[in-house]
N, C-alpha and C. Protein backbone atom coordinates (compact mmCIF):
# COMPACT_ATOMS: atom_id res chain seq x y z
N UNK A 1 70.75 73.29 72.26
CA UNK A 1 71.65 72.97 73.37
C UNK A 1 73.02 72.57 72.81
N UNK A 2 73.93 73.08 73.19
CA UNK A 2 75.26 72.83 72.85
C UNK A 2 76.03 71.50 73.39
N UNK A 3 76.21 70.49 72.68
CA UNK A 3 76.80 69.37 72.97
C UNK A 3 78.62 69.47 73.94
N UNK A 4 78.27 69.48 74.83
CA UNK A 4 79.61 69.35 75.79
C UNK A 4 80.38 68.39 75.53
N UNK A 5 80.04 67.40 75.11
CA UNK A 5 80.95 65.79 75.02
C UNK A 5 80.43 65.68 74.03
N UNK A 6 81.27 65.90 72.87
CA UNK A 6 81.25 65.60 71.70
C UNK A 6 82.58 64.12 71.24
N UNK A 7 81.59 63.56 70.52
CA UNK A 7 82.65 62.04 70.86
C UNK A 7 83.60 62.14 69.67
N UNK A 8 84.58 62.19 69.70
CA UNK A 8 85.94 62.09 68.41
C UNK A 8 85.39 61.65 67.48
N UNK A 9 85.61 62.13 66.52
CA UNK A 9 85.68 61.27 64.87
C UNK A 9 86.75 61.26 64.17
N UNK A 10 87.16 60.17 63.49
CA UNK A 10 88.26 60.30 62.77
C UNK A 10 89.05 61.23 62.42
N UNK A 11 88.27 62.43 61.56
CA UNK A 11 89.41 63.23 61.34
C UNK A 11 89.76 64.34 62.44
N UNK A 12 89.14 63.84 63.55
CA UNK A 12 89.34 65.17 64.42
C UNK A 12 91.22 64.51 65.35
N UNK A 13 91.37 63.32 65.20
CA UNK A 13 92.86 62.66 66.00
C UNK A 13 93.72 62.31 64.57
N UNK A 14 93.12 61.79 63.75
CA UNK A 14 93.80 61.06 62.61
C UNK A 14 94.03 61.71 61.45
N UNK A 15 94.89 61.84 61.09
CA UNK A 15 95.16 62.56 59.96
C UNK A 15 95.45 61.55 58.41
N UNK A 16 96.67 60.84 58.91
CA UNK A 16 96.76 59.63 57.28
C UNK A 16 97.11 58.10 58.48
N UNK A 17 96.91 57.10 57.51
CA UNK A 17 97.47 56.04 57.89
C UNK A 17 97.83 55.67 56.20
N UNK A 18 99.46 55.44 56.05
CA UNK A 18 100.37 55.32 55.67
C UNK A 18 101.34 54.11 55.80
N UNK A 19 101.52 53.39 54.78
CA UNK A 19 102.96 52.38 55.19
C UNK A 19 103.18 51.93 56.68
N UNK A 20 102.16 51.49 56.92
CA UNK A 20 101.88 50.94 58.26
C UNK A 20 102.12 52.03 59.61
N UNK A 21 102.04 53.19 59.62
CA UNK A 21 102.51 54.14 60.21
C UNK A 21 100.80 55.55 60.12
N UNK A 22 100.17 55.26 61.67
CA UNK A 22 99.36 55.85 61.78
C UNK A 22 99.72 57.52 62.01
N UNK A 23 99.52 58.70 61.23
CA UNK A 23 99.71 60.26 61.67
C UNK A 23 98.60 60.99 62.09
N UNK A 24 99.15 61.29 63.64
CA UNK A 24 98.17 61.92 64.33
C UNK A 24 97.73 63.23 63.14
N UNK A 25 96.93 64.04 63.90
CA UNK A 25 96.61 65.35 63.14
C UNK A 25 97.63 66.05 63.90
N UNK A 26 98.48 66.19 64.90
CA UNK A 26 99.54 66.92 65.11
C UNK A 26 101.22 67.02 64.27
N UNK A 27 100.99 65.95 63.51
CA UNK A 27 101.98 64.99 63.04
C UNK A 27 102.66 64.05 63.28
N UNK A 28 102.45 64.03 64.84
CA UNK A 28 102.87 62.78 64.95
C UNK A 28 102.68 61.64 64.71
N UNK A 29 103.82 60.77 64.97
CA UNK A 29 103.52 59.10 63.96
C UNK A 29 103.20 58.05 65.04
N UNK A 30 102.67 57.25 64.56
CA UNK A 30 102.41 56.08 65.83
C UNK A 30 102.34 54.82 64.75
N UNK A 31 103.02 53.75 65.36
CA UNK A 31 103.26 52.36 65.08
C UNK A 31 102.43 51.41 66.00
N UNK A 32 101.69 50.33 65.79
CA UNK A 32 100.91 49.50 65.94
C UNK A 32 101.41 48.16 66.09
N UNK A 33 101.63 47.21 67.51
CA UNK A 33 102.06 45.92 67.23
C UNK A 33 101.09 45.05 67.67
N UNK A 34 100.27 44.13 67.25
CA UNK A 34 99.34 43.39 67.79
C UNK A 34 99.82 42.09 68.65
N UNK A 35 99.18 41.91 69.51
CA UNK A 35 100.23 40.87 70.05
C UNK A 35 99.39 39.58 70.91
N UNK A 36 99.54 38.44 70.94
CA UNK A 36 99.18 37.55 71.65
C UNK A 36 98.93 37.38 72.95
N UNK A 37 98.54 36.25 73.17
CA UNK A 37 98.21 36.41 74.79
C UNK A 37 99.30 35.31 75.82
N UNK A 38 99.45 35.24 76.52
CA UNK A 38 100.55 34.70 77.40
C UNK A 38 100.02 34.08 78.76
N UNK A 39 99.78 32.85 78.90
CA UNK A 39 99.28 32.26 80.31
C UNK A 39 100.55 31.84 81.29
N UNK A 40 100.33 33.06 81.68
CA UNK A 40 101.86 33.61 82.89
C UNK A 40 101.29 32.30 84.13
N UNK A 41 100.57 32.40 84.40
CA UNK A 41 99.91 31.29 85.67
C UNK A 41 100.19 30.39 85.84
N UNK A 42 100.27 29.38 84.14
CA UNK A 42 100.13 28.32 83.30
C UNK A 42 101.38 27.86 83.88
N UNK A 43 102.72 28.59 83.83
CA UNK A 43 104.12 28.49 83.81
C UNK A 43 104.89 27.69 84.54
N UNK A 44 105.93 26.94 84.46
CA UNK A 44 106.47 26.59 85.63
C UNK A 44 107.15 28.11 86.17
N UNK A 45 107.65 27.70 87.56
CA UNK A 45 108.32 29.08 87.99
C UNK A 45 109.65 29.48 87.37
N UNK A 46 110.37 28.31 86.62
CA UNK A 46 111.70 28.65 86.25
C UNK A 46 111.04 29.46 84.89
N UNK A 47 110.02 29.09 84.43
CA UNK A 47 109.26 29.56 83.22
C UNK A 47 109.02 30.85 83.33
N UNK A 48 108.62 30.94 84.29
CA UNK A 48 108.12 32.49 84.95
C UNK A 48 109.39 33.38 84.94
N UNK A 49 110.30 33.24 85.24
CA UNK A 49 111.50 33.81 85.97
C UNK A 49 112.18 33.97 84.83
N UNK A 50 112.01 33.37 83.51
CA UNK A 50 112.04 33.59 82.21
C UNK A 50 111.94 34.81 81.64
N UNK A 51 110.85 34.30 81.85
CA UNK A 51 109.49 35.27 80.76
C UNK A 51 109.60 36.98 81.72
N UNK A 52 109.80 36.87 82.92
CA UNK A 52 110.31 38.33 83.65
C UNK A 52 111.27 38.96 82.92
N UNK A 53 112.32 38.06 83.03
CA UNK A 53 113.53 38.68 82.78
C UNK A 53 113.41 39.13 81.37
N UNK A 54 112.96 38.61 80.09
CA UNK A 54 112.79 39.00 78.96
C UNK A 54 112.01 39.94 79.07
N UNK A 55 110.36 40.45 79.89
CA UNK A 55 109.76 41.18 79.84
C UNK A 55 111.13 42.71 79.89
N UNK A 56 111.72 42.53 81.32
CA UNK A 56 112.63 43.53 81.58
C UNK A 56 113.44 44.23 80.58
N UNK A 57 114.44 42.98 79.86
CA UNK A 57 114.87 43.51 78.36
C UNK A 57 114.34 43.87 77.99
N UNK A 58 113.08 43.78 77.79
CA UNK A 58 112.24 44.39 76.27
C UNK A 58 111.91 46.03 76.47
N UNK A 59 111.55 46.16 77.92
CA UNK A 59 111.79 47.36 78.45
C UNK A 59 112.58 48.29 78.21
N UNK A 60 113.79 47.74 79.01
CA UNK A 60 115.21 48.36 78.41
C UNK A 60 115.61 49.20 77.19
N UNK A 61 115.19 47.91 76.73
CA UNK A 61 115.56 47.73 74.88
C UNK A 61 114.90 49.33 74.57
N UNK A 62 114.04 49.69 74.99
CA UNK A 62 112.96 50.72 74.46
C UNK A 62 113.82 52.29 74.18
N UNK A 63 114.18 52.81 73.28
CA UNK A 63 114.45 54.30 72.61
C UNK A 63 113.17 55.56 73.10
N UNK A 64 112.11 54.55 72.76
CA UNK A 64 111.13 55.61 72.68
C UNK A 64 109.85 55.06 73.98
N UNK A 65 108.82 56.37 73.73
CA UNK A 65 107.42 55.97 74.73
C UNK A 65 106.71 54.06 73.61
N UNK A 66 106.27 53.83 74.86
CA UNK A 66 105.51 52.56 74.85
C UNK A 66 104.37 52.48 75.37
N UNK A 67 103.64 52.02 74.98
CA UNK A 67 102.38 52.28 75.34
C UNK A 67 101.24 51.47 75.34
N UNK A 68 100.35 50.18 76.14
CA UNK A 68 99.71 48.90 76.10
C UNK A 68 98.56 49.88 75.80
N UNK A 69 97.65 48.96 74.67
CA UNK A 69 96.15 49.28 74.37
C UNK A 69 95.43 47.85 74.70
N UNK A 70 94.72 47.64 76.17
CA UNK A 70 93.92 46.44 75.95
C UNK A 70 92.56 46.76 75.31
N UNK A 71 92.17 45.86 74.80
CA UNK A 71 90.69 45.93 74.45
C UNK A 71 89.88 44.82 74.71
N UNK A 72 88.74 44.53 75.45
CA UNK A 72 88.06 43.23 75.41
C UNK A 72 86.21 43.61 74.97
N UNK A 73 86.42 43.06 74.07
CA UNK A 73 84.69 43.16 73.28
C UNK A 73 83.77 41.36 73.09
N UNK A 74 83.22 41.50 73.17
CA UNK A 74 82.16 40.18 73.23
C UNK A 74 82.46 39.77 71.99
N UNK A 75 82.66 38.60 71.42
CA UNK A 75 82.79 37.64 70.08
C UNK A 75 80.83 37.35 69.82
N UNK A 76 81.03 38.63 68.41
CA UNK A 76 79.54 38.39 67.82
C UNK A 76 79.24 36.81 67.20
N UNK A 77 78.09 36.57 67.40
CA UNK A 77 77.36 35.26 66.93
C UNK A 77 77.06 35.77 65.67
N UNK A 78 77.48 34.22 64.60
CA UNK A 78 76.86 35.04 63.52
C UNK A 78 75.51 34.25 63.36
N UNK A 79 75.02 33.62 62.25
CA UNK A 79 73.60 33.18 62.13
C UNK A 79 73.97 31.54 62.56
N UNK A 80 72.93 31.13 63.54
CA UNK A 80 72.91 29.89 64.37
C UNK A 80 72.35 28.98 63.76
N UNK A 81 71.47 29.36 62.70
CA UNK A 81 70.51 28.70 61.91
C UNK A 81 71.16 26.98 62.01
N UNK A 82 70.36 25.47 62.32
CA UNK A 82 71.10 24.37 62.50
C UNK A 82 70.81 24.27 60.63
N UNK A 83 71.84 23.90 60.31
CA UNK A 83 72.04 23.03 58.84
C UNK A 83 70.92 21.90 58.59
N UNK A 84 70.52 21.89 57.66
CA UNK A 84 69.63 20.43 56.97
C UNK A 84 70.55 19.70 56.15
N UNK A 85 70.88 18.50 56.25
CA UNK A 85 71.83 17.36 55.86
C UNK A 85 71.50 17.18 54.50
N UNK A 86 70.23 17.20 53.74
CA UNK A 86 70.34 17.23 52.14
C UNK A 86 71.42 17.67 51.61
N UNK A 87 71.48 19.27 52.27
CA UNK A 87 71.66 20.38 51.42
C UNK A 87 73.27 20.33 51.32
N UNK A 88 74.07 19.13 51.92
CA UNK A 88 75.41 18.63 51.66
C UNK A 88 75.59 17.88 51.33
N UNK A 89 76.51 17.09 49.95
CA UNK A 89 76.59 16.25 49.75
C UNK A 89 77.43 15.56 50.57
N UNK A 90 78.40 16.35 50.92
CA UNK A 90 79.81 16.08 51.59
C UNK A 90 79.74 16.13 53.18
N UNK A 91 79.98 14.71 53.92
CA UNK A 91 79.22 14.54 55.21
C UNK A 91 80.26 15.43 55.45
N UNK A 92 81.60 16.05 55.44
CA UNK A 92 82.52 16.62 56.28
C UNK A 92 82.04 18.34 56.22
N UNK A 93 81.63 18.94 54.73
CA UNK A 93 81.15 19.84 54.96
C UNK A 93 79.57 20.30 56.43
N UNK A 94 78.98 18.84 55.81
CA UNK A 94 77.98 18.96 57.12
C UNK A 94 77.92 19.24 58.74
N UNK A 95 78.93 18.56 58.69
CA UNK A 95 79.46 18.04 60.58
C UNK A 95 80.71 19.68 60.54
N UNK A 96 80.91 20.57 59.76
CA UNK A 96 81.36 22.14 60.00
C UNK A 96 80.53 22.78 60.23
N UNK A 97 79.38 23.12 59.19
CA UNK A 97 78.16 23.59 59.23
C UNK A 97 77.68 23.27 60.52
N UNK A 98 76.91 22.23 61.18
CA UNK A 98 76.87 21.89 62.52
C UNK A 98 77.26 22.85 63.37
N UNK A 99 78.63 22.09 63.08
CA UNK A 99 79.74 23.10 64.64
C UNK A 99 79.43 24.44 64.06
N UNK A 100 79.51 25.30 63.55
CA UNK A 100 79.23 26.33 63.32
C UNK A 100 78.26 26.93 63.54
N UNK A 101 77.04 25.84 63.83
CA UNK A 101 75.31 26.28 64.24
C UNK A 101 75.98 26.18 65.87
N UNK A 102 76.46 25.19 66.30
CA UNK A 102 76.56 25.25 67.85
C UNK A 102 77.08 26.22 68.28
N UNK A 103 78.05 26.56 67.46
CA UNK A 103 79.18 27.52 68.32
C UNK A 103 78.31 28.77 68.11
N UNK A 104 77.52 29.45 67.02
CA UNK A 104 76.90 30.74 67.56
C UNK A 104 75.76 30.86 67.89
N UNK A 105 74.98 29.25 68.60
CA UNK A 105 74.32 29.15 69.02
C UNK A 105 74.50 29.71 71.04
N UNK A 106 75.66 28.82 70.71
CA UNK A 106 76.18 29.59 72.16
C UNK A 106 76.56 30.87 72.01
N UNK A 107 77.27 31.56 71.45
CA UNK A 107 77.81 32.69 71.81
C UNK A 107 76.34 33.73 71.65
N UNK A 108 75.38 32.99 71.42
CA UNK A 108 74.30 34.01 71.42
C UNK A 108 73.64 34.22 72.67
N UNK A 109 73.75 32.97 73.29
CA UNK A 109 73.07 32.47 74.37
C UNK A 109 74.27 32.74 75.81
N UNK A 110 75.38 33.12 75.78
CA UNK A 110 76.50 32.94 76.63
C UNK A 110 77.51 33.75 76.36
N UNK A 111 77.46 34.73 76.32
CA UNK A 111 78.09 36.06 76.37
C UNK A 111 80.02 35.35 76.31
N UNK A 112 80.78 35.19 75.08
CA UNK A 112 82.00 35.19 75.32
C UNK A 112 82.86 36.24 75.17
N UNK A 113 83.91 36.55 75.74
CA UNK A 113 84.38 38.00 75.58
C UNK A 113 86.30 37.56 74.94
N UNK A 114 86.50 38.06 74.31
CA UNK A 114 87.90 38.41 73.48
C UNK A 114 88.75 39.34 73.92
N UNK A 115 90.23 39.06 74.11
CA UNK A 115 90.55 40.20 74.68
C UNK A 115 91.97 40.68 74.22
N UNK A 116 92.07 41.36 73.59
CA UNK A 116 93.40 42.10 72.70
C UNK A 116 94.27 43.23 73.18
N UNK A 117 95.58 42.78 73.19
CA UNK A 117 96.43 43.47 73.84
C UNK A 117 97.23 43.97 72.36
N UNK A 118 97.08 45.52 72.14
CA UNK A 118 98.38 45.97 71.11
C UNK A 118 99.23 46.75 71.82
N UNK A 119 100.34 47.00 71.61
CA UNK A 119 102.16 47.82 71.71
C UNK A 119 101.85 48.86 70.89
N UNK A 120 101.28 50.12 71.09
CA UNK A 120 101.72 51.45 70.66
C UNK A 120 102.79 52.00 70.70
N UNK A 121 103.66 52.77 69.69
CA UNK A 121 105.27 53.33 70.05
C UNK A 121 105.03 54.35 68.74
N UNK A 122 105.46 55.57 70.18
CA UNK A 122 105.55 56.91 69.72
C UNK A 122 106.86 57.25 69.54
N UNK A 123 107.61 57.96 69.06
CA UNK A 123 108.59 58.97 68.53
C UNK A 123 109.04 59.47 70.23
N UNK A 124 110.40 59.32 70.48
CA UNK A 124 110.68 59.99 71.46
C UNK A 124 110.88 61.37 71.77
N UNK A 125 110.20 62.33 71.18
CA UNK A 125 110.47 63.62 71.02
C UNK A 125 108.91 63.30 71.34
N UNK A 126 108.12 64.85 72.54
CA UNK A 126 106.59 65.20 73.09
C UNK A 126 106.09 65.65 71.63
N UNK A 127 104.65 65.29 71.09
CA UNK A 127 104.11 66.27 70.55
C UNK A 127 102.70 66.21 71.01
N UNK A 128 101.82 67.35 70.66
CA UNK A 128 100.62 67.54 71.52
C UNK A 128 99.76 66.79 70.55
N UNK A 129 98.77 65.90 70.64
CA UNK A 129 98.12 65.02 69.84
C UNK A 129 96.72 65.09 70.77
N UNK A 130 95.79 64.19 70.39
CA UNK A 130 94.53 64.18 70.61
C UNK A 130 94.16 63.12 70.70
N UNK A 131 94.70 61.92 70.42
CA UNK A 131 94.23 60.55 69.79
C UNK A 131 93.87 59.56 71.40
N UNK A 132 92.49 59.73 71.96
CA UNK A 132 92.40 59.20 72.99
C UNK A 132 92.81 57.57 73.10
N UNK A 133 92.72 57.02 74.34
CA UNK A 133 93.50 55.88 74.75
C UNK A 133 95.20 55.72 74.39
N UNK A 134 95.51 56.51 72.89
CA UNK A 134 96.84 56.31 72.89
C UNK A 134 97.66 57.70 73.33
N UNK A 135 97.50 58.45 74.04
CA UNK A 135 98.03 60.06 74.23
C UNK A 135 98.70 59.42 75.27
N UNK A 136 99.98 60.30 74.58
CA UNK A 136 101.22 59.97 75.73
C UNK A 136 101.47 61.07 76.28
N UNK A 137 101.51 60.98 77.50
CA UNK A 137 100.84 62.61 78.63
C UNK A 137 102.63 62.89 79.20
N UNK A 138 103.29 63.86 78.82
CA UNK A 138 104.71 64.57 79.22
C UNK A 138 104.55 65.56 79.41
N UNK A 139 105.40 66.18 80.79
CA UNK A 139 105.38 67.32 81.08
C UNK A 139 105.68 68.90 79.87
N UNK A 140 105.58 69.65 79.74
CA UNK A 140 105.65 70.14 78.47
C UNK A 140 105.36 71.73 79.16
N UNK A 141 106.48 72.54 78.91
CA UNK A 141 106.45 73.48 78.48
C UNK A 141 105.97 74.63 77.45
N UNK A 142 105.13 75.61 77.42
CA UNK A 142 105.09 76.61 76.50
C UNK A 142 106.48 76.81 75.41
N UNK A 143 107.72 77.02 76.14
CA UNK A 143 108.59 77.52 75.48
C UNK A 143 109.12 76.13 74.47
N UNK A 144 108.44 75.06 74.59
CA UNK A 144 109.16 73.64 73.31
C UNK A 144 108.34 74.33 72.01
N UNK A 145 109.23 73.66 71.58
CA UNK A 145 108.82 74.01 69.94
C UNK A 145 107.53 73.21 69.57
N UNK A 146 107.25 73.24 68.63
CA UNK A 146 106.25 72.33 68.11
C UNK A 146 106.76 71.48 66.99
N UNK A 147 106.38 69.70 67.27
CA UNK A 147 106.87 68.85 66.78
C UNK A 147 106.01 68.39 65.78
N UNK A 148 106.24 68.43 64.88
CA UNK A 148 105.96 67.80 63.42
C UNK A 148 106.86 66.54 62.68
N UNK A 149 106.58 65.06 63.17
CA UNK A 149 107.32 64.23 62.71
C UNK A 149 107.19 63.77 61.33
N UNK A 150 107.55 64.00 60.55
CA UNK A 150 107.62 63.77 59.22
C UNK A 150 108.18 62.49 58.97
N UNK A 151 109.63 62.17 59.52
CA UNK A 151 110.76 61.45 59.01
C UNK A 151 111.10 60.30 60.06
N UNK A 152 110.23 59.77 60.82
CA UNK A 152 110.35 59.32 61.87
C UNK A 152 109.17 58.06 62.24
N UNK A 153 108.64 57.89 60.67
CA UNK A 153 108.01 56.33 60.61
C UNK A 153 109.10 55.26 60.33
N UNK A 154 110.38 55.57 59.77
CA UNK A 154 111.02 54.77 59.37
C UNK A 154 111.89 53.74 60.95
N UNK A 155 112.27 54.75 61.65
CA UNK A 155 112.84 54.29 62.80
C UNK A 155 111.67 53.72 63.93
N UNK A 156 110.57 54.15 64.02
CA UNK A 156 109.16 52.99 64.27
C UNK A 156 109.10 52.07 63.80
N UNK A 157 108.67 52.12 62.64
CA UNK A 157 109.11 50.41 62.07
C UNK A 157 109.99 50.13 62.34
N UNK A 158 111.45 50.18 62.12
CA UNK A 158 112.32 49.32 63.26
C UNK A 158 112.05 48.80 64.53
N UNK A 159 111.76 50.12 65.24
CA UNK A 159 111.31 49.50 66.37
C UNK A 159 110.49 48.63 66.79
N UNK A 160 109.15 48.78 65.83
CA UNK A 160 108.22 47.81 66.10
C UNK A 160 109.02 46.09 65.60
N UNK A 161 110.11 46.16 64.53
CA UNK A 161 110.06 45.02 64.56
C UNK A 161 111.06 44.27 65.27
N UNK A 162 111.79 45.32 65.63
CA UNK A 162 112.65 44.74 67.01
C UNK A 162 111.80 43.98 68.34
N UNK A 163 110.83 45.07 68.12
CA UNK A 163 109.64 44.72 69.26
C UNK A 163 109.26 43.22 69.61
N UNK A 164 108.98 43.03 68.16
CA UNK A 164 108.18 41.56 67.63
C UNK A 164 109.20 40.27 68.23
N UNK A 165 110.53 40.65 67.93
CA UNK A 165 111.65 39.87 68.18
C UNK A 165 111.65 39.26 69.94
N UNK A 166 111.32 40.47 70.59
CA UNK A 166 111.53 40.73 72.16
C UNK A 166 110.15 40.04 72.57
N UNK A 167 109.33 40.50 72.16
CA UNK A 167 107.75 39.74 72.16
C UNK A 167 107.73 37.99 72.15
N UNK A 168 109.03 37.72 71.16
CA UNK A 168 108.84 36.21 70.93
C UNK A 168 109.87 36.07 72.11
N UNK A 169 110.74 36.10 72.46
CA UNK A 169 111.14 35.67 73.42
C UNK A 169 110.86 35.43 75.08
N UNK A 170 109.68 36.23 74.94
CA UNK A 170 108.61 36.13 76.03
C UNK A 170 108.10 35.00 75.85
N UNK A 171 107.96 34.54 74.45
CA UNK A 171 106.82 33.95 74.20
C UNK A 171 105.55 34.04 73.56
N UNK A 172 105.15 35.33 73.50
CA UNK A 172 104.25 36.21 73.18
C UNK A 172 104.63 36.25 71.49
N UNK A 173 103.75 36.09 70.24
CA UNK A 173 103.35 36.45 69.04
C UNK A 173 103.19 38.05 68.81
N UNK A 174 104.13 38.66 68.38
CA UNK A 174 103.62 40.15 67.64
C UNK A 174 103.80 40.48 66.04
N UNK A 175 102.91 41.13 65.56
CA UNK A 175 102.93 41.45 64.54
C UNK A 175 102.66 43.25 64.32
N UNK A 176 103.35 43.57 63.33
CA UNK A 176 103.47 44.88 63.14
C UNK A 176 102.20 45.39 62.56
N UNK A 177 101.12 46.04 62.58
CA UNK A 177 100.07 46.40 62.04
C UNK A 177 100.13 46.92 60.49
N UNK A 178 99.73 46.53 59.50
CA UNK A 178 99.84 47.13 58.22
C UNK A 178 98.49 48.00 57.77
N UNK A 179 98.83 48.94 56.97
CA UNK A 179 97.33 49.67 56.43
C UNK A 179 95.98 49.12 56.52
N UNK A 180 95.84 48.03 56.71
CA UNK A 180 94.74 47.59 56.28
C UNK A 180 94.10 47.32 57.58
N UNK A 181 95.14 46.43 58.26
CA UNK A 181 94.82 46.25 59.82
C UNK A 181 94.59 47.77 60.84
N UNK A 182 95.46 48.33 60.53
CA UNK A 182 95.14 49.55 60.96
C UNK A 182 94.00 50.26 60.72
N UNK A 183 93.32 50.33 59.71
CA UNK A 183 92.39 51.10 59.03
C UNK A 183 91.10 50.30 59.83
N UNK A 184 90.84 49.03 59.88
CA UNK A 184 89.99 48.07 60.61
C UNK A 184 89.94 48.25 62.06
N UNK A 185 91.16 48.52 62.52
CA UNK A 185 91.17 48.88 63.67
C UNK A 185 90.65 50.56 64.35
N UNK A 186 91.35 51.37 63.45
CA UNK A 186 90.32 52.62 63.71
C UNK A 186 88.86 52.39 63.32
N UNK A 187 88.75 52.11 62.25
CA UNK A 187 87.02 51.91 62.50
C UNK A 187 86.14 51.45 63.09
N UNK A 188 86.83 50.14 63.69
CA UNK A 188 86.36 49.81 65.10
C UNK A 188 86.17 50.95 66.16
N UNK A 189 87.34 51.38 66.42
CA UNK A 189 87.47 52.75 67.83
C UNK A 189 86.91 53.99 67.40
N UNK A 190 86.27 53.89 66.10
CA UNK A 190 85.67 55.44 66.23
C UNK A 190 84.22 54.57 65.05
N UNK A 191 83.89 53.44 65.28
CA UNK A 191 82.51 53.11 64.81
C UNK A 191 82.45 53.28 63.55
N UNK A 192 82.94 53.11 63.03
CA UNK A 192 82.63 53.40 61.43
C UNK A 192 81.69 52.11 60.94
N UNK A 193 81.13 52.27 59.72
CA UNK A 193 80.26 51.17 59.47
C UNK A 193 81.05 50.07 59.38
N UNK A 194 82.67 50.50 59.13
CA UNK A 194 82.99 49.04 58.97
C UNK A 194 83.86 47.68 60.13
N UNK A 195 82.97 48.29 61.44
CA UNK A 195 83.79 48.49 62.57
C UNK A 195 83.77 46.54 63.13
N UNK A 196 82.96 45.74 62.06
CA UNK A 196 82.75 44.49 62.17
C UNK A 196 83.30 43.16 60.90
N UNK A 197 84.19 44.36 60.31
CA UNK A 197 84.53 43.50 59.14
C UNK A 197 86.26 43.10 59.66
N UNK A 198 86.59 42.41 60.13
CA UNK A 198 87.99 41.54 60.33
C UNK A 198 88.91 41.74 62.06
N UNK A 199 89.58 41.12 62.16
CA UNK A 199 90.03 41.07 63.43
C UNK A 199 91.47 41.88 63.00
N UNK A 200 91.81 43.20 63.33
CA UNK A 200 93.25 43.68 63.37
C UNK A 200 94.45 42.74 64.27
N UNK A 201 94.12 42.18 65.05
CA UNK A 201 95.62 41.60 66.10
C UNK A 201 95.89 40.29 65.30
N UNK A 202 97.30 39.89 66.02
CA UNK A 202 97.60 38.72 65.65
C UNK A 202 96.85 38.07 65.15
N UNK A 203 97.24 37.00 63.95
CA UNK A 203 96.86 35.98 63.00
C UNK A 203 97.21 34.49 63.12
């Protein structure tokens, strides 16, 4: 039987991740900003009326496509096992150990969920890519050429760190994704074995 929904794998969207600069398999480039969370609710209203108006700039501000990736996944428990007090000499190491039995005692028992917002930014020129959740969908003609961005991680990184700038004035924490974070982060979205080893967003 021929598999109809065949689920992406890496090399079928991704081609390199590079100097913090992810390349589709079309060539195109994509930049990564991880970013914090913001309790808009929390606010006073002059606070609010703030944090709008900066949202708006940041908008503005924008050259190129932009693009929100939320993600919310359950925070794994790791081993709950409670500590035996011998086995520390040091009462402060003990009373961590502890909290550390409680806390994934609960999260085993009480489902908590995490929830991560990153800033994708593509190259303002269309190219046809594959890379689900981040495909930036433009009307597009037969007769466009075909875009191969080569030279056009450098002005992403700018952008992203202009980004970061506009981000703080919200209020909001961003950070630019580097190889490593990136690489953690695809393996998460396409399962790789190592899809549980570190948190890519803000630090």
């Amino acid at each position: 039987m021929v598999k109809l929904f065949r689920r992406p794998i890496f090399g079928d969207e991704v081609s390199a991740v590079h100097g913090g600069v992810i390349t589709l398999r079309g060539g195109a480039p994509r930049v990564i900003v991880g970013t914090s969370s913001l309790n808009f609710e929390g606010m006073a209203p002059e606070e609010q009326s703030r944090t709008i108006q900066a949202f708006r700039d940041l908008l503005h501000a924008q050259s190129g496509p932009m693009q929100l990736y939320l993600r919310v996944r359950r925070v794994p428990a790791a081993d709950p096992t409670e500590p035996h007090a011998p086995d520390f000499p040091d009462p402060r190491a003990y009373l961590a150990a502890l909290t550390r039995s409680f806390v994934n005692t609960h999260l085993q028992d009480t489902p908590v969920y995490q929830r991560e917002v990153f800033v994708v930014l593509g190259p303002a020129e269309p190219a046809r890519q594959l890379l689900r959740s981040w495909l930036f969908r433009f009307d597009r003609t037969s007769e466009q050429a075909r875009f191969v961005a080569t030279d056009l991680g450098t002005p992403l990184r700018n952008r992203a760190q202009a980004l970061t700038e506009s981000l703080r004035r919200i209020g909001v924490k961003g950070r630019v994704l580097d190889d490593q974070s990136l690489s953690t982060l695809l393996a998460q979205l396409y399962r790789d074995g190592h899809a549980d080893e570190g948190d890519p967003g803000v630090r």
